[in-house]
Protein backbone atom coordinates (compact mmCIF):
# COMPACT_ATOMS: atom_id res chain seq x y z
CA UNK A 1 0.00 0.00 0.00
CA UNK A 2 0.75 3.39 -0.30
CA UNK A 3 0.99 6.00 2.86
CA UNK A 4 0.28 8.95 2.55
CA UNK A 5 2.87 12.33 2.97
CA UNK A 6 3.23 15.64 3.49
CA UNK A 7 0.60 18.14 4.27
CA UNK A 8 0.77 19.41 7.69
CA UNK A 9 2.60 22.08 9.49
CA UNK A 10 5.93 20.49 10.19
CA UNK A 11 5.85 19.42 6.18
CA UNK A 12 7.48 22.87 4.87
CA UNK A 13 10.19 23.94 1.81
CA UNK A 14 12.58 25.69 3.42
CA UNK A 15 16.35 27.43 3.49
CA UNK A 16 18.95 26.42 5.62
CA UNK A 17 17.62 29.11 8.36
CA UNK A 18 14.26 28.40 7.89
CA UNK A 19 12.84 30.66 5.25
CA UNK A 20 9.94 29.42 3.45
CA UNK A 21 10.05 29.03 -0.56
CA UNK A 22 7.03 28.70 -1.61
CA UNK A 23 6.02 27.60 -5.54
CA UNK A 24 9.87 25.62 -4.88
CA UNK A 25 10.88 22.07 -6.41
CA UNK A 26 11.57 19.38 -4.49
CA UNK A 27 12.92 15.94 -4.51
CA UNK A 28 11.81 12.99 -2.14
CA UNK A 29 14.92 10.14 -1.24
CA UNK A 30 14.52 6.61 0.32
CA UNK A 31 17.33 7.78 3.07
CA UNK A 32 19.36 10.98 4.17
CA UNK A 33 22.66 8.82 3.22
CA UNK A 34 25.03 9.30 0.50
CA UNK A 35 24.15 6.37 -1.41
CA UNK A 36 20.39 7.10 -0.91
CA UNK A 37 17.87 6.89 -4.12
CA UNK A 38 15.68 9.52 -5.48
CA UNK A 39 12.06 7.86 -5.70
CA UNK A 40 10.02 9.22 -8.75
CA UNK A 41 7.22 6.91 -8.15
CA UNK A 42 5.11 9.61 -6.49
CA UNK A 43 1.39 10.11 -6.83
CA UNK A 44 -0.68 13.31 -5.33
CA UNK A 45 -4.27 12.80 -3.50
CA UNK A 46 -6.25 13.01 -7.24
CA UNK A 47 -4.16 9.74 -8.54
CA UNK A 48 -1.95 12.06 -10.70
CA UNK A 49 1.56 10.60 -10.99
CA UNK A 50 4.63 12.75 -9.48
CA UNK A 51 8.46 12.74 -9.82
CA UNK A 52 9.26 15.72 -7.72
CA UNK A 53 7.26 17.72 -5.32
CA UNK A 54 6.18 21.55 -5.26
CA UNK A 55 5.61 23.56 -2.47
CA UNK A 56 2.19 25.87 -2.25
CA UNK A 57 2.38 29.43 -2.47
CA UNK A 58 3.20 29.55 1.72
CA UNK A 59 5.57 26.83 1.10
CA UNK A 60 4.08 23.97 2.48
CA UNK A 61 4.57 20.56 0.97
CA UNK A 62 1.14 19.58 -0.08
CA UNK A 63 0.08 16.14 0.70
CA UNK A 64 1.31 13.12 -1.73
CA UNK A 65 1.79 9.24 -1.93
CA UNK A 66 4.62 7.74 -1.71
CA UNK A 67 5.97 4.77 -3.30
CA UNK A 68 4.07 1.46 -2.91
CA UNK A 69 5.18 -0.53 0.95
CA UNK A 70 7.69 2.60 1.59
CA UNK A 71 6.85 4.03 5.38
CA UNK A 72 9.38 6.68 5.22
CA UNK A 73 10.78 9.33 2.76
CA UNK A 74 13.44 12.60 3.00
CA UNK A 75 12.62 15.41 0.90
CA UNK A 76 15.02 18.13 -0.40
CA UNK A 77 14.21 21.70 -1.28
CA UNK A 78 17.59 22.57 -1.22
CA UNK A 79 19.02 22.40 2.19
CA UNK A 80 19.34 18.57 3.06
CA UNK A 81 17.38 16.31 3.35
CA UNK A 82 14.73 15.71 6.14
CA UNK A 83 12.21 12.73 7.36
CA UNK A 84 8.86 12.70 6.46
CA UNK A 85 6.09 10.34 8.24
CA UNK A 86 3.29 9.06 7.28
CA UNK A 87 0.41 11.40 8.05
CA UNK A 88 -2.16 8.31 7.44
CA UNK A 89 -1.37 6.09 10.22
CA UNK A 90 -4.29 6.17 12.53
CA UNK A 91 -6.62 5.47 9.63
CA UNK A 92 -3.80 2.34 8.45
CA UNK A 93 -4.43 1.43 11.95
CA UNK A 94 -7.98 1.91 11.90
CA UNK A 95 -8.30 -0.18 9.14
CA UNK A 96 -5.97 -2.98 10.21
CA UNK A 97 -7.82 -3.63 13.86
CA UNK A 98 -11.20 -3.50 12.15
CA UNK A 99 -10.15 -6.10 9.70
CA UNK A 100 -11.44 -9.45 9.35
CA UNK A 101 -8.35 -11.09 10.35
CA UNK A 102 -5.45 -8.26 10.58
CA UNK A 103 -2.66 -10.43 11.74
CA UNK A 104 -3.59 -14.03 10.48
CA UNK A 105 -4.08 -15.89 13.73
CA UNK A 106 -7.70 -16.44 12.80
CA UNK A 107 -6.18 -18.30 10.01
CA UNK A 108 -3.66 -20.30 11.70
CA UNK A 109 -5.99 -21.34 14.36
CA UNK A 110 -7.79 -22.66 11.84
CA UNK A 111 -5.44 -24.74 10.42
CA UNK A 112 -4.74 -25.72 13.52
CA UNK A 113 -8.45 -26.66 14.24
CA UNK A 114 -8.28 -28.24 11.11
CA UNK A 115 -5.03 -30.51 11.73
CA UNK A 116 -6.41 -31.25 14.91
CA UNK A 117 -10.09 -32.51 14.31
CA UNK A 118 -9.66 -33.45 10.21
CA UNK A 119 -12.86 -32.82 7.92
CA UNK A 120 -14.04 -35.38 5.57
CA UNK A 121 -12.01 -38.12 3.93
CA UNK A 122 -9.43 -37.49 7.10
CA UNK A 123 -7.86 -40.52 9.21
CA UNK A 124 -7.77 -39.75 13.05
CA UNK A 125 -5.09 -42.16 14.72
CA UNK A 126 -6.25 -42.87 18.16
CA UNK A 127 -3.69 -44.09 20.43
CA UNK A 128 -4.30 -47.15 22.80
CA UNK A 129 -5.70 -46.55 25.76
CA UNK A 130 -6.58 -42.86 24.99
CA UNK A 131 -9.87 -41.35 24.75
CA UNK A 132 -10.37 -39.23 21.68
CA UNK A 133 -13.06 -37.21 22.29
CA UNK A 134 -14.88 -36.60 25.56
CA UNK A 135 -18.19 -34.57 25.86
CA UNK A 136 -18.86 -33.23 29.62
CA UNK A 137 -22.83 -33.16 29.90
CA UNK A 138 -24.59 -31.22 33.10
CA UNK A 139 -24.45 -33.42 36.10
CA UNK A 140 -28.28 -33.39 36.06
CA UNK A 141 -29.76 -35.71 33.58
CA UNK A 142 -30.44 -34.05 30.83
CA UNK A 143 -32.99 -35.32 27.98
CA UNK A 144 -33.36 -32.03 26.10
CA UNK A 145 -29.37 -31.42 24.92
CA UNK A 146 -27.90 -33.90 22.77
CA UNK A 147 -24.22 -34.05 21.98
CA UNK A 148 -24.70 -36.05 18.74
CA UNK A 149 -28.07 -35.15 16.92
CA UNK A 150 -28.45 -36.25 12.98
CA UNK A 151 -30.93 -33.68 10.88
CA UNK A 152 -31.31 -32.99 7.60
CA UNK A 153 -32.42 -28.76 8.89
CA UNK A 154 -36.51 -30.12 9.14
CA UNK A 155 -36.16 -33.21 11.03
CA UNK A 156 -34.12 -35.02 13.98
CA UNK A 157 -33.27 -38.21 13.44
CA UNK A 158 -30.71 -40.47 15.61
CA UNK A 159 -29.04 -38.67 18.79
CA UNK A 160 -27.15 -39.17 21.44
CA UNK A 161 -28.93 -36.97 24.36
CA UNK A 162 -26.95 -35.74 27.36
CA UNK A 163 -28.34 -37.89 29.49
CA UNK A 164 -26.64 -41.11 28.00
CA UNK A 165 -29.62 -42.33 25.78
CA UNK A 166 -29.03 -43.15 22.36
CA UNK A 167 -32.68 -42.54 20.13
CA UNK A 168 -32.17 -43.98 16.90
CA UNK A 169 -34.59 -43.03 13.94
CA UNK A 170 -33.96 -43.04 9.98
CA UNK A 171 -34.04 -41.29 7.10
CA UNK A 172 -35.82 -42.95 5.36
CA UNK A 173 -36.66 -46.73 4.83
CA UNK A 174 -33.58 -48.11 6.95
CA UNK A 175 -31.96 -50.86 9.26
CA UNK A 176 -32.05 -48.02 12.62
CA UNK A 177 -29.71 -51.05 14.14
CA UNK A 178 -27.32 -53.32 12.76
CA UNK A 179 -24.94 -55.43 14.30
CA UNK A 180 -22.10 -57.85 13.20
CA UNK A 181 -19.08 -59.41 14.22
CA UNK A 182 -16.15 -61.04 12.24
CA UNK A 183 -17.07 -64.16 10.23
CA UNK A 184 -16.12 -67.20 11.84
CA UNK A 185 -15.43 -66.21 15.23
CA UNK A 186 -16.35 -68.48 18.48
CA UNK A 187 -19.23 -67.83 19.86
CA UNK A 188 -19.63 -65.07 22.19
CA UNK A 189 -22.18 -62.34 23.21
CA UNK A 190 -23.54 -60.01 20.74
CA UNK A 191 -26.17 -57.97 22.78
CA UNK A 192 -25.88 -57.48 26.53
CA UNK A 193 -28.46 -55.88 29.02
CA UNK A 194 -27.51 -55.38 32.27
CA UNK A 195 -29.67 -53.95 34.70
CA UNK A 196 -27.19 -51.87 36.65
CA UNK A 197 -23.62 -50.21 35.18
CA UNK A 198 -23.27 -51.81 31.45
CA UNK A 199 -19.89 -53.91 30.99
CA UNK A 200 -18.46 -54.84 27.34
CA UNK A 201 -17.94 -58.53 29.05
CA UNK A 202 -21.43 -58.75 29.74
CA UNK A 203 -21.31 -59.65 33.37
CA UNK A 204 -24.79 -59.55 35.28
CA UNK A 205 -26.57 -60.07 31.46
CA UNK A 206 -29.80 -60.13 32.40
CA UNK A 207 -30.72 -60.72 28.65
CA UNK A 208 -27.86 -61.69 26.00
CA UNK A 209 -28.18 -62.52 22.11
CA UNK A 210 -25.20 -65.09 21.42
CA UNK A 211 -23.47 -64.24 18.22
CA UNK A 212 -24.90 -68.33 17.22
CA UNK A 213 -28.36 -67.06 17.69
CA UNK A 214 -28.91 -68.12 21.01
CA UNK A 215 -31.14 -65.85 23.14
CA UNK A 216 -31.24 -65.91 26.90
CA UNK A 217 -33.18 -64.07 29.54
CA UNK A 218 -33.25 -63.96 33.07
CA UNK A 219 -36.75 -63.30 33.51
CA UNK A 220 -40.04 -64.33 31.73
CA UNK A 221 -40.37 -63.68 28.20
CA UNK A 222 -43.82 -63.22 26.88
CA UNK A 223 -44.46 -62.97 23.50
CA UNK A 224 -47.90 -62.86 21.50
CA UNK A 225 -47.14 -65.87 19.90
CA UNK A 226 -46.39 -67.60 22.91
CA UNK A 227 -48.75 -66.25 25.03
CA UNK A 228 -48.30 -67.50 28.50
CA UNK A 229 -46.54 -70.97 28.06
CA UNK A 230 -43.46 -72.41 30.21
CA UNK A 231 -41.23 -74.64 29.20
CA UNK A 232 -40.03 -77.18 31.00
CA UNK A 233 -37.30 -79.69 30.93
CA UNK A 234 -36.10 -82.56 32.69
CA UNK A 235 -36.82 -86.52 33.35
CA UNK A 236 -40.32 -85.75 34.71
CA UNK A 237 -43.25 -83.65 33.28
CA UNK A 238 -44.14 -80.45 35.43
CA UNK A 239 -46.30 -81.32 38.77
CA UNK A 240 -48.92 -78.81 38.06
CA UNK A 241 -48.80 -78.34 34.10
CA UNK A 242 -51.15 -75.05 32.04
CA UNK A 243 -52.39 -75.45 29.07
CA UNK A 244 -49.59 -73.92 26.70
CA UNK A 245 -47.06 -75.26 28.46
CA UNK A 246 -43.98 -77.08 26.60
CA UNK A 247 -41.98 -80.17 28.53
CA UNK A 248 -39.00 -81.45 26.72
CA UNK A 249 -38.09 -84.87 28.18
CA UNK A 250 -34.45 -85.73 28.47
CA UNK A 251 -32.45 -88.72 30.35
């Protein structure tokens, strides 16, 4: 960008004891050294192009652009060279802090973000042992929050509530649960219920699904098929048998 020069009251062609010249030519320098450059590539406030600068009629250096990214210029009337600064730097810094991102941290936390938890198509590696990603929920159960919730912006479908629950519903015509484990494996428990603390070993099962189809239950299973039948088992039929009831003789 360019900044802008010149202008004010301490911006004045003068002689070496400090008599004005006004209507004098100027020339504007990159540094007061020896080896310093003349810049030409000067532009006043209406966009017209400059290669020297000319004092108004109470010599006063009227205001002017400098070259493009250069903060500080000497100009020459005559007598040496002094500094000029930039006249325009509260309104450069006005413009920086209201900027969208002025100094590019918005930007690199994002990438950080974005290294951190990958988008889609991204592998997370999850260490053993480690937990990935932990949601605190209120203490108090909570039904109304979810920390998971699937919605195509109408309707909710499956979601995980803050209180634990997991509510499964589809979009669409859709398995809401399926559940499989590798092929040929010995058998061992596919669905657990546990009334208490759940455990992926299954201990205190009060109903289990065996991953060879075997279904077991603690308590009575009714069914509408089934109505109210027992079944019974053993070398004897039951003392006190219903109709319904099922007695598979063995020994």
């Amino acid at each position: 960008m360019r900044y802008l020069f010149g202008g004010t009251t301490d911006a004045a062609a003068e002689t070496s004891t400090g008599a004005r010249l006004p209507g004098s030519t100027g020339t504007v320098w990159n540094s007061a050294a020896s080896d310093a450059q003349q810049l030409i590539d000067l532009i006043d406030t209406n966009g017209n192009p400059l290669s020297m600068l000319t004092a108004d009629k109470n010599g006063m250096v009227p205001p002017f652009f400098g070259p493009d990214g250069v903060r500080y210029v000497w100009a020459d009337f005559g007598a040496g060279r002094y500094m000029l600064l930039p006249t325009d730097t509260r309104t450069v810094v006005d413009e920086h802090t209201q900027g969208l991102d002025p100094h590019g941290d918005r930007a690199y936390a994002n990438s950080l973000f974005d290294r951190a938890i990958p988008k889609t198509g991204a592998t997370l590696t999850v260490d053993a042992k480690k937990n990935l990603l932990t949601a605190k929920v209120p203490s108090a159960a909570d039904s109304a929050g979810s920390v998971l919730r699937v919605s195509d912006g109408t309707t909710t479908f499956t979601r995980i509530l803050n209180n634990g629950t997991v509510v499964i519903d589809t979009v669409g015509a859709a398995t809401p649960l399926a559940l499989g484990t590798p092929a040929g494996q010995a058998t061992g428990n596919l669905i657990t219920a546990v009334n208490g603390k759940a455990s992926a070993a299954g201990t205190g099962s009060v109903f289990t699904v065996r991953t060879d189809g075997s279904v077991i239950a603690t308590g009575t299973v009714t069914a509408k098929n089934i109505g109210g039948s027992r079944v019974f088992s053993g070398t004897q039929p039951p003392e006190n048998p219903q109709m319904g009831d099922v007695w598979i003789q063995f020994g």
